[in-house]
N, C-alpha and C. Protein backbone atom coordinates (compact mmCIF):
# COMPACT_ATOMS: atom_id res chain seq x y z
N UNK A 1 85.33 129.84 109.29
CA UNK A 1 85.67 128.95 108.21
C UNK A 1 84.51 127.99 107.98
N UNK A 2 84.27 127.71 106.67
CA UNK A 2 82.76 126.92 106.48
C UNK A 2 83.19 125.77 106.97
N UNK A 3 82.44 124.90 107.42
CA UNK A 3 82.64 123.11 107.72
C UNK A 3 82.67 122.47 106.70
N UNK A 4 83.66 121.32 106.51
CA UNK A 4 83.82 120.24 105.57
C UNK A 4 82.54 119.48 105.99
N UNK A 5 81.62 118.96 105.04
CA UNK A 5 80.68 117.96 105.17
C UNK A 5 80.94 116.37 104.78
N UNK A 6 81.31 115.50 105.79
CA UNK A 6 81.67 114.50 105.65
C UNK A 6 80.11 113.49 105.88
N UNK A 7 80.42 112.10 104.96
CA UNK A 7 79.44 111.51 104.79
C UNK A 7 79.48 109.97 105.03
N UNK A 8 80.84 109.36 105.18
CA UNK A 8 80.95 107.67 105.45
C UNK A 8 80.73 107.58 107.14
N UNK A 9 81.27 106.70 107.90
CA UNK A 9 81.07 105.88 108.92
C UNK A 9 81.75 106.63 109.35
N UNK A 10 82.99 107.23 108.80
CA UNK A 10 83.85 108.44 110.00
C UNK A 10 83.60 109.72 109.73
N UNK A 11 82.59 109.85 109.47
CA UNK A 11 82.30 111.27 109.50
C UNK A 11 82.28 112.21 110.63
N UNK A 12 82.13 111.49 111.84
CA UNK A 12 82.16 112.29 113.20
C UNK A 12 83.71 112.39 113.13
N UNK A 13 84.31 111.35 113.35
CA UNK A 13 85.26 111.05 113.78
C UNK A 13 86.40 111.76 112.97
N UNK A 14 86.40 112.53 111.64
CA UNK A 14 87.11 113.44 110.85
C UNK A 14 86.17 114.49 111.57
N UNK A 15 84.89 114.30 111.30
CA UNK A 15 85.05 115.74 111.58
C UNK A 15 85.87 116.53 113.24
N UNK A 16 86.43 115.94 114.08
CA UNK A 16 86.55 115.67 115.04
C UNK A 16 88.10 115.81 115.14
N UNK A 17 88.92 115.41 114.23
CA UNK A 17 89.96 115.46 113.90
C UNK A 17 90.36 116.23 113.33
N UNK A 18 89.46 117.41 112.42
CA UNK A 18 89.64 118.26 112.10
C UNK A 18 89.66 119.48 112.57
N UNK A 19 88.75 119.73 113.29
CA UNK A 19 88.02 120.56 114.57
C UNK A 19 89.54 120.37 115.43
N UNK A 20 90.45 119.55 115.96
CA UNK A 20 91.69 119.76 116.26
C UNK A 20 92.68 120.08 116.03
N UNK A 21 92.54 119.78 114.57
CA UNK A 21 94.04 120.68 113.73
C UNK A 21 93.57 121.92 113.44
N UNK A 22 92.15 122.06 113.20
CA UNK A 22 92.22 123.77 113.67
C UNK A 22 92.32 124.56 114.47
N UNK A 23 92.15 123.74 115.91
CA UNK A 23 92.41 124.13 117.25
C UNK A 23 93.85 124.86 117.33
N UNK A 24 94.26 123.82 116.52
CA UNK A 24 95.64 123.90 117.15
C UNK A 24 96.52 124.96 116.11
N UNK A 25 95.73 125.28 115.04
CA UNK A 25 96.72 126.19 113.57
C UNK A 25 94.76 127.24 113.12
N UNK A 26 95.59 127.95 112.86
CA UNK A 26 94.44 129.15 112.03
C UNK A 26 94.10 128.25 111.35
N UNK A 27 94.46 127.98 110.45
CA UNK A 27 94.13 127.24 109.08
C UNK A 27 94.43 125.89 108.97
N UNK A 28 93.48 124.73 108.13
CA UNK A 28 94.14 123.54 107.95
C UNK A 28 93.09 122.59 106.96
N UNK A 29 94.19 122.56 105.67
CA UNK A 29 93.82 122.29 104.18
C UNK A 29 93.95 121.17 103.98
N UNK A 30 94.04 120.62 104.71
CA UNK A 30 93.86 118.85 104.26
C UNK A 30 92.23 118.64 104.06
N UNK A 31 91.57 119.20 104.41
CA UNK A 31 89.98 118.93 104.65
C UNK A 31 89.19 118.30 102.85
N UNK A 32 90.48 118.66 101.86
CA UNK A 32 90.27 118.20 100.63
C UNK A 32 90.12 117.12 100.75
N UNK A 33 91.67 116.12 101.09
CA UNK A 33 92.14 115.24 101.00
C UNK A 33 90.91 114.66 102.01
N UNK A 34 91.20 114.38 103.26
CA UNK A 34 89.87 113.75 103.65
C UNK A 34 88.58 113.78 103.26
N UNK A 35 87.92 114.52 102.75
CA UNK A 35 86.77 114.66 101.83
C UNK A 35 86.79 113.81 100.76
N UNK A 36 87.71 113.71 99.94
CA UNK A 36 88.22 112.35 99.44
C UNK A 36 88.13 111.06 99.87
N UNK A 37 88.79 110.91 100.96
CA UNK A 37 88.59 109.77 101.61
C UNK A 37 87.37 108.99 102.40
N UNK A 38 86.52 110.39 102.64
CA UNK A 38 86.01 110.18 103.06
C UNK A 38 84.61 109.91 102.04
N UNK A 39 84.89 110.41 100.57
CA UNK A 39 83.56 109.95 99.33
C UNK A 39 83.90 108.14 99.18
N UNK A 40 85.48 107.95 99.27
CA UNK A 40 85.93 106.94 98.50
C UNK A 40 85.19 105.74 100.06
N UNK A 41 85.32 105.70 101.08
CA UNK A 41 84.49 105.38 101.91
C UNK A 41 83.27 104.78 101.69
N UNK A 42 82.47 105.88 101.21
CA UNK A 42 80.91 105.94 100.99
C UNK A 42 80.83 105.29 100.07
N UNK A 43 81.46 105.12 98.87
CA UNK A 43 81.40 104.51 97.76
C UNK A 43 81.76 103.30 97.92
N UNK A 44 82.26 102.82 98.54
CA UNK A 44 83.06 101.93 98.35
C UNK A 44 81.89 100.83 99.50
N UNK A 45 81.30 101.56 100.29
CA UNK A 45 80.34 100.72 101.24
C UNK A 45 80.85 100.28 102.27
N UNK A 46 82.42 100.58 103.05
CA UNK A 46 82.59 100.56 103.82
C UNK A 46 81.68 100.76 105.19
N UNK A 47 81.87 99.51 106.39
CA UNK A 47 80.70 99.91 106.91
C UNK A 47 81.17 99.67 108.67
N UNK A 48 82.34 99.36 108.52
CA UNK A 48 82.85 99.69 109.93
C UNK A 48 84.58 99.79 110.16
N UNK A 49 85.34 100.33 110.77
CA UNK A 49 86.53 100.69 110.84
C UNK A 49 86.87 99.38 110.48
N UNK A 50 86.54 97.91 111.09
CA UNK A 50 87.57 96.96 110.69
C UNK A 50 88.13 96.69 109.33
N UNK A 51 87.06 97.14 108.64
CA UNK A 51 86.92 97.07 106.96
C UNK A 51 87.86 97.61 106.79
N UNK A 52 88.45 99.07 107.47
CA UNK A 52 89.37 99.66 106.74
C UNK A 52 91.17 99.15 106.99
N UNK A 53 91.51 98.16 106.03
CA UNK A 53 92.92 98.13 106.09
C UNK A 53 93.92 98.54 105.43
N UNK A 54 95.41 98.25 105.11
CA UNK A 54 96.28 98.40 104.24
C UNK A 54 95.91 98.55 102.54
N UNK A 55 95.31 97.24 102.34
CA UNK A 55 94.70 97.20 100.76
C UNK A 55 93.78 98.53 101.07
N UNK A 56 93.04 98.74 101.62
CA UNK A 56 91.73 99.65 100.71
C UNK A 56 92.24 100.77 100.96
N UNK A 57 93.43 101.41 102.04
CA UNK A 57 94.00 102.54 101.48
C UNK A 57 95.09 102.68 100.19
N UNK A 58 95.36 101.70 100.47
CA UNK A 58 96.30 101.54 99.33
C UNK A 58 95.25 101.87 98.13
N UNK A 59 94.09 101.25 97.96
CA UNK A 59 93.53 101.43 96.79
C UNK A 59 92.92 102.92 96.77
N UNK A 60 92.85 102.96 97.59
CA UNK A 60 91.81 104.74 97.69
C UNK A 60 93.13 105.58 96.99
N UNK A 61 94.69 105.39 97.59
CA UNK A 61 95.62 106.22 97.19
C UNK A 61 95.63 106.08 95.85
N UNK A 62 95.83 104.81 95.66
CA UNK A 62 95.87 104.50 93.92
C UNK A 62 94.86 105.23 92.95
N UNK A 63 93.49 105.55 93.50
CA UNK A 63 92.35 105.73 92.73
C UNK A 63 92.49 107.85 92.85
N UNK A 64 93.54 107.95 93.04
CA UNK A 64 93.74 109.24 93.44
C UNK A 64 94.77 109.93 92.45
N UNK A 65 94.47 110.13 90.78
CA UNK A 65 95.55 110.08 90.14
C UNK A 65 96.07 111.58 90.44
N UNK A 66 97.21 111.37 91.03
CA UNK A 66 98.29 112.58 90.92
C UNK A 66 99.45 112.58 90.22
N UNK A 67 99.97 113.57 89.57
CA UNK A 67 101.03 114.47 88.94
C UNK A 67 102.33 113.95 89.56
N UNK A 68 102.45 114.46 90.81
CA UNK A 68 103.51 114.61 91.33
C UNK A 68 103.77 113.47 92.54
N UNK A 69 105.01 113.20 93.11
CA UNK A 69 105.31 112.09 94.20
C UNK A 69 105.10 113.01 94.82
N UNK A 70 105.42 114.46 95.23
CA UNK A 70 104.99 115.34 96.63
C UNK A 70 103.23 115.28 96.44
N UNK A 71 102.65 115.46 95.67
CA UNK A 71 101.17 115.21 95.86
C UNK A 71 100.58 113.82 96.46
N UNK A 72 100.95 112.56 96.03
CA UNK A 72 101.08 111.29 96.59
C UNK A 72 101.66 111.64 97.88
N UNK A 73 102.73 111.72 98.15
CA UNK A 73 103.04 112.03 99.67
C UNK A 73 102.24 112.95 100.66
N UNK A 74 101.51 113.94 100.22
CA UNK A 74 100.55 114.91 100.46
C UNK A 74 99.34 114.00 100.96
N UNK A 75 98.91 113.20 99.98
CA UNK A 75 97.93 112.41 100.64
C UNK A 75 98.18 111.42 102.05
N UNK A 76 98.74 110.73 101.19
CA UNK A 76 99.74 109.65 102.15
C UNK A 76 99.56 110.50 104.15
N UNK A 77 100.49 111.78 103.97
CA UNK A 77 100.13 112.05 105.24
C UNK A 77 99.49 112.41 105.83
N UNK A 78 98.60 112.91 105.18
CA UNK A 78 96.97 113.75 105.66
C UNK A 78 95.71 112.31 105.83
N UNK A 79 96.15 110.93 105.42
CA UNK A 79 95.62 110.10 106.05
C UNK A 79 96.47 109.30 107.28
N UNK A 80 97.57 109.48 106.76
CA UNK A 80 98.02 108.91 108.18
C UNK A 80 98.33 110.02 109.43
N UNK A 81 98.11 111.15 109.19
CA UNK A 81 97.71 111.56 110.48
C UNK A 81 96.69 111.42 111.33
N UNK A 82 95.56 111.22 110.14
CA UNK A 82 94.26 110.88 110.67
C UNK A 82 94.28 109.85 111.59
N UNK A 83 94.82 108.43 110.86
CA UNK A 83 94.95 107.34 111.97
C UNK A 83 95.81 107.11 112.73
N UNK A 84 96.85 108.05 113.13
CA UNK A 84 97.47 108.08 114.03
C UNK A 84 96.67 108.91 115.35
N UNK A 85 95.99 109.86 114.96
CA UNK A 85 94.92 110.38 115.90
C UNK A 85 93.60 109.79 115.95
N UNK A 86 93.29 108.41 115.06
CA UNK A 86 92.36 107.93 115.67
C UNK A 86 93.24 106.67 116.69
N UNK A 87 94.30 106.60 116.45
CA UNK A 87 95.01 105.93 117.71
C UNK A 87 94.93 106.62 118.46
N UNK A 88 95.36 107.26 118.80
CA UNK A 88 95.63 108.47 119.96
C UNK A 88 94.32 108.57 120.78
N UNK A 89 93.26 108.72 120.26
CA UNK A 89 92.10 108.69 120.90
C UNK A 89 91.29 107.27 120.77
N UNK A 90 91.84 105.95 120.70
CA UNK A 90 91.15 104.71 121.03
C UNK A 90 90.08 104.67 120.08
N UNK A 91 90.08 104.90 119.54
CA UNK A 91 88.79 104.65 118.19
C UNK A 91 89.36 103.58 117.27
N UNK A 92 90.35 103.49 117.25
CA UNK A 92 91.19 102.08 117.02
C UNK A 92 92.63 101.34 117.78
N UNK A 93 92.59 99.96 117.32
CA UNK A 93 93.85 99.67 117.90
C UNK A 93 95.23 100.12 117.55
């Protein structure tokens, strides 16, 4: 499977997270959605995890126009899995 090329401050750290949900499943398609998150990041000049709180996901979700509430929810959990596994592994509180 080709590698997602990630480019903000968590770029290890997705890529890393990703590299585990494929561990763990053949396949795993969120790599959009974080690629996303991970431009809106770069753009945005984020420049260390503390930066990242409630508001600026909130705004990244917002800046994400979708169709549908299952697409919004789609996002929604493909970032909060992320930071629930950067809990999991101490990369945050």
């Amino acid at each position: 499977m080709k590698p997602i090329l990630f480019e903000s401050l968590l770029a290890p750290f997705i890529n890393t997270f990703v590299q585990y949900k494929r561990a763990l499943t053949r396949k795993y398609c969120a790599g959009v959605v974080l690629r996303m998150f991970d431009r809106y990041l770069r753009d945005h000049f984020v420049a260390d995890w503390a930066a990242i709180d409630g508001a600026l996901i909130d705004a990244f979700l917002q800046s994400c126009h979708r169709d549908s509430a299952a697409s919004y929810d789609h996002l929604l959990r493909v970032v909060s899995r992320f930071f629930t596994f950067a809990l999991m592994q101490e990369w945050i509180r």
